[in-house]
Protein backbone atom coordinates (compact mmCIF):
# COMPACT_ATOMS: atom_id res chain seq x y z
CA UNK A 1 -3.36 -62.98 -0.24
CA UNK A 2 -3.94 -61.91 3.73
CA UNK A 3 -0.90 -59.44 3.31
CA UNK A 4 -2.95 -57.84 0.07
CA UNK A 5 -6.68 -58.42 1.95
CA UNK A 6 -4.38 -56.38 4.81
CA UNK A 7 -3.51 -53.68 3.06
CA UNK A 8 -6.81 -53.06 1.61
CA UNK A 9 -8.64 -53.00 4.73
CA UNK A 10 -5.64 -50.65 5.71
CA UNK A 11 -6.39 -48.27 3.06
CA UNK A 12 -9.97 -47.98 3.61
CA UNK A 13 -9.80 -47.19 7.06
CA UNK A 14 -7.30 -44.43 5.99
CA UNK A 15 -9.86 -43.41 3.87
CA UNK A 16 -12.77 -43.81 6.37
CA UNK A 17 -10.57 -41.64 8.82
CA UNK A 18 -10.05 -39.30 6.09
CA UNK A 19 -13.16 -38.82 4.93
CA UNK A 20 -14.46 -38.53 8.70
CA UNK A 21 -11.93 -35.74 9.38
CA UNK A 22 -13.03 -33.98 6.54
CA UNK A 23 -16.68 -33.96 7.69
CA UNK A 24 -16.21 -32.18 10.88
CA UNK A 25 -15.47 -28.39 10.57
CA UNK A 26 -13.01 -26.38 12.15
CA UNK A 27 -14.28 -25.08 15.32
CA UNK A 28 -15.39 -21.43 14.30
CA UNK A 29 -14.64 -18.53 16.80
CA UNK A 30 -17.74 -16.94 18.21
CA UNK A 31 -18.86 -13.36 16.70
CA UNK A 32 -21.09 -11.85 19.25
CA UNK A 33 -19.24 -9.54 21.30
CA UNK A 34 -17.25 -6.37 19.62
CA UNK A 35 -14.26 -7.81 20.98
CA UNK A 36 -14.71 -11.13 19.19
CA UNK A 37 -15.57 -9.91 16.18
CA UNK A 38 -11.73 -7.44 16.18
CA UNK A 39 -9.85 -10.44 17.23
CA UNK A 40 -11.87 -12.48 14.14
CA UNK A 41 -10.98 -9.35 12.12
CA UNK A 42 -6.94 -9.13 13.11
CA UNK A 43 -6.58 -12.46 12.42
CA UNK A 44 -8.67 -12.72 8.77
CA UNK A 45 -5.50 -13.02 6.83
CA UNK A 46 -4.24 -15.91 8.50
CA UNK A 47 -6.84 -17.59 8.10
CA UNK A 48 -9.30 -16.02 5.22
CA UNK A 49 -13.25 -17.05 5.41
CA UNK A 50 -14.80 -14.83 3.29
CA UNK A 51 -17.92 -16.88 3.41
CA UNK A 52 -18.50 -15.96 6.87
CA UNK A 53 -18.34 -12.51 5.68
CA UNK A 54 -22.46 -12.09 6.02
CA UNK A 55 -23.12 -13.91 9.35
CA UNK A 56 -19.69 -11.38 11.08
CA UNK A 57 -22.20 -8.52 9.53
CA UNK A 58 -24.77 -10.01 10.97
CA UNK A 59 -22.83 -10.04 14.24
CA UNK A 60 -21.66 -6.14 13.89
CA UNK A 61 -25.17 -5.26 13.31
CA UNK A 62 -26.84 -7.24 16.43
CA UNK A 63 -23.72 -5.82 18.57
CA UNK A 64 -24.86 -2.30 17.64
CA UNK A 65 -21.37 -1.92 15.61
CA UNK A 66 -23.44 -0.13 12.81
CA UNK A 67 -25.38 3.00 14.75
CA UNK A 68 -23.03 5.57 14.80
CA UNK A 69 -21.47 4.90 10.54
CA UNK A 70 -18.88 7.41 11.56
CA UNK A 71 -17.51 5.33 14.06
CA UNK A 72 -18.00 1.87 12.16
CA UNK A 73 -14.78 2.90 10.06
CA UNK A 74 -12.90 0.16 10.80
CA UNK A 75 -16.06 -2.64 9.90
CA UNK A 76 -16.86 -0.85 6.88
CA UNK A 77 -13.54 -1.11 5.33
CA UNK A 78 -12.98 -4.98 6.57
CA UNK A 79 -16.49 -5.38 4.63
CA UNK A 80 -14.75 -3.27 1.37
CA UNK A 81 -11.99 -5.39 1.50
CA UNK A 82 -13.40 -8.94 1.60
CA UNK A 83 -15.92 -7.73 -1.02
CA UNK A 84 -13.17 -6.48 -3.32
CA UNK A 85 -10.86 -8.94 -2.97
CA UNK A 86 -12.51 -11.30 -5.43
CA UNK A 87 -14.54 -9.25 -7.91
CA UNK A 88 -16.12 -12.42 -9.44
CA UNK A 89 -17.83 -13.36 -6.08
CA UNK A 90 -18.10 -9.40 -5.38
CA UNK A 91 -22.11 -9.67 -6.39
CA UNK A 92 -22.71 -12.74 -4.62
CA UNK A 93 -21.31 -11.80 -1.22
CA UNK A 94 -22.84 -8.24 -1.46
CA UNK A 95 -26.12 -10.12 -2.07
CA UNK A 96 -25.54 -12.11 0.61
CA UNK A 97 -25.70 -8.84 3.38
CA UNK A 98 -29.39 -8.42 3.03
CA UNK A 99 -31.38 -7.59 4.60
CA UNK A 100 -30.24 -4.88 6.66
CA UNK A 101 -31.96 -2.40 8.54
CA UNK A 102 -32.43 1.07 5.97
CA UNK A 103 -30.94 2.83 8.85
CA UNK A 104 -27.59 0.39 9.26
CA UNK A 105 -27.54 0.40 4.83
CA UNK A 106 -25.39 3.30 5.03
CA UNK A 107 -22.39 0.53 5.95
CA UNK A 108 -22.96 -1.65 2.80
CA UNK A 109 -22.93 2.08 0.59
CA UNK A 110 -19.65 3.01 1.55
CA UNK A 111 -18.30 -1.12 1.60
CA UNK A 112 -19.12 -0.99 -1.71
CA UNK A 113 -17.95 2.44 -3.09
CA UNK A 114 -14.99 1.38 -0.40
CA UNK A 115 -14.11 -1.37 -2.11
CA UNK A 116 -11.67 -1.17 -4.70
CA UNK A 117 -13.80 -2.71 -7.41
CA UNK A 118 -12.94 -1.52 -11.02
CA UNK A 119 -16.52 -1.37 -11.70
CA UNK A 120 -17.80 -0.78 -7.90
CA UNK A 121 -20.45 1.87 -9.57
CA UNK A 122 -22.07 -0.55 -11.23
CA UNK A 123 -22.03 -2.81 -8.93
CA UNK A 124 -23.75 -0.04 -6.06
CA UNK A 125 -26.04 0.64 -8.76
CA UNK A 126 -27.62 -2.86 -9.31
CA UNK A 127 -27.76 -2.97 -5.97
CA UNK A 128 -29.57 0.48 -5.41
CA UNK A 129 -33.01 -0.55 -5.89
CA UNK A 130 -32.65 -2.65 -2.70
CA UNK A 131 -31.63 0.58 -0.66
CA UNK A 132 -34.40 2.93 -1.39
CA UNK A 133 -33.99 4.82 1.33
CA UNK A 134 -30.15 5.39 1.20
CA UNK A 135 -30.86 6.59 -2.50
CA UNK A 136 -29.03 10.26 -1.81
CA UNK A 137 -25.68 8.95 -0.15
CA UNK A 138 -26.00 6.30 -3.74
CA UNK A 139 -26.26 9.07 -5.73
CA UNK A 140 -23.74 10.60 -3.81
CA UNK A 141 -20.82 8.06 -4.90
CA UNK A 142 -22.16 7.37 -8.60
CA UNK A 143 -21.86 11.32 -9.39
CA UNK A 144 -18.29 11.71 -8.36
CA UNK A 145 -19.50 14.01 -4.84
CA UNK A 146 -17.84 11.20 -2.54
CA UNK A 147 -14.41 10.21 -2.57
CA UNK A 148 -13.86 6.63 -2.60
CA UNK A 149 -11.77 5.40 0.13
CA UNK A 150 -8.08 5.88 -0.69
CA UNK A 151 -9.16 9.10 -2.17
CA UNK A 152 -10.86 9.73 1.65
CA UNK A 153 -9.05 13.18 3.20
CA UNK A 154 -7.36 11.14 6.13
CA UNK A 155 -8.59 14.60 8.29
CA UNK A 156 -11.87 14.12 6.96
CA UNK A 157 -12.89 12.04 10.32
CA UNK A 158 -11.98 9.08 12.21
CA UNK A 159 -13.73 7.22 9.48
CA UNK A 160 -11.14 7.35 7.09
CA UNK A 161 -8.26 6.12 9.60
CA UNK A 162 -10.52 3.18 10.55
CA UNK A 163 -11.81 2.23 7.01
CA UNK A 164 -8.01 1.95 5.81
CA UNK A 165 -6.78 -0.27 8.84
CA UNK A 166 -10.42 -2.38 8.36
CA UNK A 167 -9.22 -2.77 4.55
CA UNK A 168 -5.85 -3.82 5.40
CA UNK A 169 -6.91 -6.63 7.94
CA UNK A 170 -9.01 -7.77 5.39
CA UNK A 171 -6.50 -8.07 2.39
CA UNK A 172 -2.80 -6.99 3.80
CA UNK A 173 -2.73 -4.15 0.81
CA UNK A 174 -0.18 -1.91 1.48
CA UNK A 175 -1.06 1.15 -0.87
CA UNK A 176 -4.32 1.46 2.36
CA UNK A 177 -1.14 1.59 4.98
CA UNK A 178 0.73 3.83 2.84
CA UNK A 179 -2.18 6.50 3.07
CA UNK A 180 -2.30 6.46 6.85
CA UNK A 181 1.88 6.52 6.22
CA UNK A 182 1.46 9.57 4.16
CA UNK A 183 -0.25 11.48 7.43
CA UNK A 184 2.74 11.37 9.22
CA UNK A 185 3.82 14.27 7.10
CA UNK A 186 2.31 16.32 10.03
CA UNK A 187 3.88 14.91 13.00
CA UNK A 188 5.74 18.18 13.25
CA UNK A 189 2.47 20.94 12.21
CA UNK A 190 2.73 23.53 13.82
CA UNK A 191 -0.87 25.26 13.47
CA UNK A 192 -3.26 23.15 12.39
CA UNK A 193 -4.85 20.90 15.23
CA UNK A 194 -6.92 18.57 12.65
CA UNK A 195 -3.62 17.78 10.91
CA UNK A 196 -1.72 16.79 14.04
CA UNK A 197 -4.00 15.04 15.86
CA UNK A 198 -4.17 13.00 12.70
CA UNK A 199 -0.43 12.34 12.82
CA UNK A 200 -0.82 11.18 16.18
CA UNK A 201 -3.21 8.90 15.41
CA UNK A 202 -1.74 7.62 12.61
CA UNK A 203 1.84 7.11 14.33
CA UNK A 204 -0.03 5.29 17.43
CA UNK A 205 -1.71 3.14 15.60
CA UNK A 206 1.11 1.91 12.81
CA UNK A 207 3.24 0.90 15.55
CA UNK A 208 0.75 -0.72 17.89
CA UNK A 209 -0.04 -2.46 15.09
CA UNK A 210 3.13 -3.22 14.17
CA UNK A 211 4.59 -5.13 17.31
CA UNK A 212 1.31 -7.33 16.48
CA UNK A 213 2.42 -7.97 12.52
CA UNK A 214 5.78 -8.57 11.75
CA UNK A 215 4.58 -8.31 7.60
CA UNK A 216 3.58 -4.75 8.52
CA UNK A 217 6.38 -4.19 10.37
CA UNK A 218 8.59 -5.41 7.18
CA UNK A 219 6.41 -3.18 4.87
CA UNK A 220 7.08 -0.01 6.70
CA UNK A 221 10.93 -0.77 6.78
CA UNK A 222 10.97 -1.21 3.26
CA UNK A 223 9.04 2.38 3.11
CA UNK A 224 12.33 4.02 4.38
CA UNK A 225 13.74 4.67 1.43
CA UNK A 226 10.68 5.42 -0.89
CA UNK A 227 9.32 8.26 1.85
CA UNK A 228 9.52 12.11 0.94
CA UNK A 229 11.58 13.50 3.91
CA UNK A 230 8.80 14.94 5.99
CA UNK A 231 7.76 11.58 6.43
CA UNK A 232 10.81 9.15 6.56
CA UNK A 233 12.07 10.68 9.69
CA UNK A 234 8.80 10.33 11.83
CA UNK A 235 8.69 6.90 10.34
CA UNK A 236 12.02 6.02 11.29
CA UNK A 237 10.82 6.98 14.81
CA UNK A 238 7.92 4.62 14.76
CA UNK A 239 9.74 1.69 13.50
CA UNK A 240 12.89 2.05 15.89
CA UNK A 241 10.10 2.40 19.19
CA UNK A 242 8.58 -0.67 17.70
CA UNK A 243 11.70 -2.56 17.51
CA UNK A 244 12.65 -1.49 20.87
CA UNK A 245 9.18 -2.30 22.66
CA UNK A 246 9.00 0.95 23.16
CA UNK A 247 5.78 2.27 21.70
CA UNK A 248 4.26 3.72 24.69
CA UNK A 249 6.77 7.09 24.17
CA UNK A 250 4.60 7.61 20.85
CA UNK A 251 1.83 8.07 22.61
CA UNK A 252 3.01 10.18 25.32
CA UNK A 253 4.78 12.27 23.09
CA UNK A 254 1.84 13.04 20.49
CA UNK A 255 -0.57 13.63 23.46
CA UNK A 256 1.94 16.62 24.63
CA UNK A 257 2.44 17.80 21.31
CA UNK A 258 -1.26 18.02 20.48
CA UNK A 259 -2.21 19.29 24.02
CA UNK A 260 0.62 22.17 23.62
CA UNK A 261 -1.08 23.29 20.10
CA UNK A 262 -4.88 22.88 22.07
CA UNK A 263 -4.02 25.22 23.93
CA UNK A 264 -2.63 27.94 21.53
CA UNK A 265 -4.47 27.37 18.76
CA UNK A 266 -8.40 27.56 18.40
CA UNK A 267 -10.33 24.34 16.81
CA UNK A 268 -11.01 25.20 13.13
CA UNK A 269 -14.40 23.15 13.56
CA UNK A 270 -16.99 22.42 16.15
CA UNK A 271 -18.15 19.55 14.71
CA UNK A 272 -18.92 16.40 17.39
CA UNK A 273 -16.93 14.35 15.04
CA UNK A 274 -13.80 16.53 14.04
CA UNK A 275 -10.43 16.05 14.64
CA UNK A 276 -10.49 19.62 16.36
CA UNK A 277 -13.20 18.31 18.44
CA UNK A 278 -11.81 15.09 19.06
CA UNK A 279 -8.42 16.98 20.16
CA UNK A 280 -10.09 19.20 22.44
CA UNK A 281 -12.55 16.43 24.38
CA UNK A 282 -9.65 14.77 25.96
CA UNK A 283 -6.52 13.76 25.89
CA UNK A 284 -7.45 10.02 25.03
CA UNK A 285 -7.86 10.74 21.74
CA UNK A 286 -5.02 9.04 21.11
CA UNK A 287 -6.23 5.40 19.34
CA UNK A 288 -9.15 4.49 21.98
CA UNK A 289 -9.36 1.21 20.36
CA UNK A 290 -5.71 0.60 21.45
CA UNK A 291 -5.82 1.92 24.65
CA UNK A 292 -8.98 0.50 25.51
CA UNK A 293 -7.16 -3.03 25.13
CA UNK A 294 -4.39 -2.65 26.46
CA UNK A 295 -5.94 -1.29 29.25
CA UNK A 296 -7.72 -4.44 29.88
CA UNK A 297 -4.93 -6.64 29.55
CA UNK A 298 -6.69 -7.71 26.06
CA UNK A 299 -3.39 -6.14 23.40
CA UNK A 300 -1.39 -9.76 23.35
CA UNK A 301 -4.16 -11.83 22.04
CA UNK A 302 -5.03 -10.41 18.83
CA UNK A 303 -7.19 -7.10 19.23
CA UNK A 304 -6.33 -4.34 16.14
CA UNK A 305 -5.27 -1.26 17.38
CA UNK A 306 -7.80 1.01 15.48
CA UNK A 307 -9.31 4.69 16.04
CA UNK A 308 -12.33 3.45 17.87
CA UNK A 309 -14.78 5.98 16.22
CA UNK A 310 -13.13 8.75 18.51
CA UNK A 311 -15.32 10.89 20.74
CA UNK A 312 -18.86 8.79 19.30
CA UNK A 313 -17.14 5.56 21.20
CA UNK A 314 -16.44 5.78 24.44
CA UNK A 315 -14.44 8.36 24.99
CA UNK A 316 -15.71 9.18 28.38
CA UNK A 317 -15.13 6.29 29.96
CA UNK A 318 -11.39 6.30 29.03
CA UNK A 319 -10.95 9.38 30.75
CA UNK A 320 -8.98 7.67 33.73
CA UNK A 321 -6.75 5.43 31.14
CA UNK A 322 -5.37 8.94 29.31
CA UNK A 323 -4.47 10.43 32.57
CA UNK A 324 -2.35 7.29 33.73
């Protein structure tokens, strides 16, 4: 009888322990800073939380992550991809975002129309009536004038870079790599500045990215094969630098090639926010997200290499890092 009155007081303190484990939450990473909030980001898929998808808005928003839409690429497409990646709870989590500021609505607009939802203009137009005053960009995306994200022209603006990479962190879906894959078609352009500096971005980030996730990594390799030439041999490039910690040639090598076409061919645009812009500022051009970390020692512990929102984010301040 003691061995059995034992084992039962045994099994109920398992239980108690249990039970008391259970009760006490994970320690959740802060979301204040914009740093915090890309290292939460990069590491999503590890660890998915999509109920903490309104209070890291929340955080984006009180950072001042939201002001400048065009350079919120990478936030608006981590948004698109949590909210598509379970259309049942799509309604619920978009719900969940208000309220926002009319001026920061423009973010949930393109999450939404982002987001890979088979029905995503119904959904943007229940929730319309609570966005009154983004009712033109609304219309914009339920009458077919706005492209929805992998439909985005990647030389359309940082945006569309940013939004893909935010989407991938968000779900791992490799059709949103293989568009930024697809601009590596103009590593080699000759004439058109837009295009190139595009390439370079594209190359710069994939691989920066890529000594971070070994699953990317895998996923390009296994793109090899598939790639129309003009592609596979740029990609071939990016993969062997990667694999031989060598990523920083990339960069050096698209900042020459898009500094030699600067300076023989004019911008087609004047536009703050085009690539011809962007290519003719400075030479830093080249992923500011990723520079800007591994500048400050910050690229080993988890910060995405993304676009940064080109010129609109800090360019100026990274004019020392390009020149080094």
């Amino acid at each position: 009888m003691r061995r059995w009155t034992w084992f039962a007081a045994l099994l109920i303190l398992l239980a108690i322990e249990t039970g008391a484990d259970a009760k006490v939450p994970a320690k959740q990473p802060k979301l204040e800073s914009a740093d915090q909030i890309l290292r939460w980001i990069n590491g999503y898929r590890a660890r998915p939380q999509p109920e903490r998808l309104a209070d890291s808005v929340r955080a984006m928003s009180k950072a001042g992550l939201f002001r400048d839409p065009e350079a919120a690429g990478v936030y608006i497409g981590f948004m698109a991809g949590v909210i598509g990646s379970d259309p049942k709870l799509a309604d619920k989590r978009i719900a969940s975002l208000f309220p926002m500021p009319p001026e920061e609505q423009v973010v949930i607009v393109k999450a939404i129309a982002f987001s890979g939802l088979a029905d995503w203009k119904a959904v943007l137009g229940r929730f319309s009536e609570r966005m009154p005053a983004r009712r033109v960009l609304v219309d914009r995306y339920l009458f077919g004038k706005a492209p929805a994200l992998l439909d985005l022209p990647l030389e359309s603006g940082p945006l569309a870079l940013d939004a893909l990479w935010g989407y991938y962190f968000a779900t791992g879906s490799e059709p949103h790599v293989m568009r930024i894959v697809a601009g590596l078609a103009w590593s080699k352009e000759k004439k058109d500045l837009e295009k190139l500096t595009v390439a370079g971005m594209a190359k710069w980030t994939l691989a920066s990215n890529a000594t971070r996730d070994h699953e990317l990594l895998q996923s390009l390799r296994r793109q090899l094969s598939l790639q129309p030439p003009e592609v596979r041999g740029t990609l071939k490039e990016l993969i062997e630098s990667v694999e031989l910690a060598e990523t920083s040639r990339i960069r050096r090598d698209a900042l020459a090639a898009i500094d030699d076409l600067r300076r023989r061919a004019p911008p087609k645009s004047a536009e703050p926010w085009s690539w011809s812009a962007i290519a003719q500022a400075t030479s830093t051009v080249i992923a500011l997200g990723c520079v800007a970390a591994s500048a400050a020692g910050q690229a080993e512990i988890g910060i995405p290499c993304i676009v940064g929102g080109a010129l609109t984010q800090g360019a100026g301040k990274l004019l020392s890092i390009g020149g080094q």
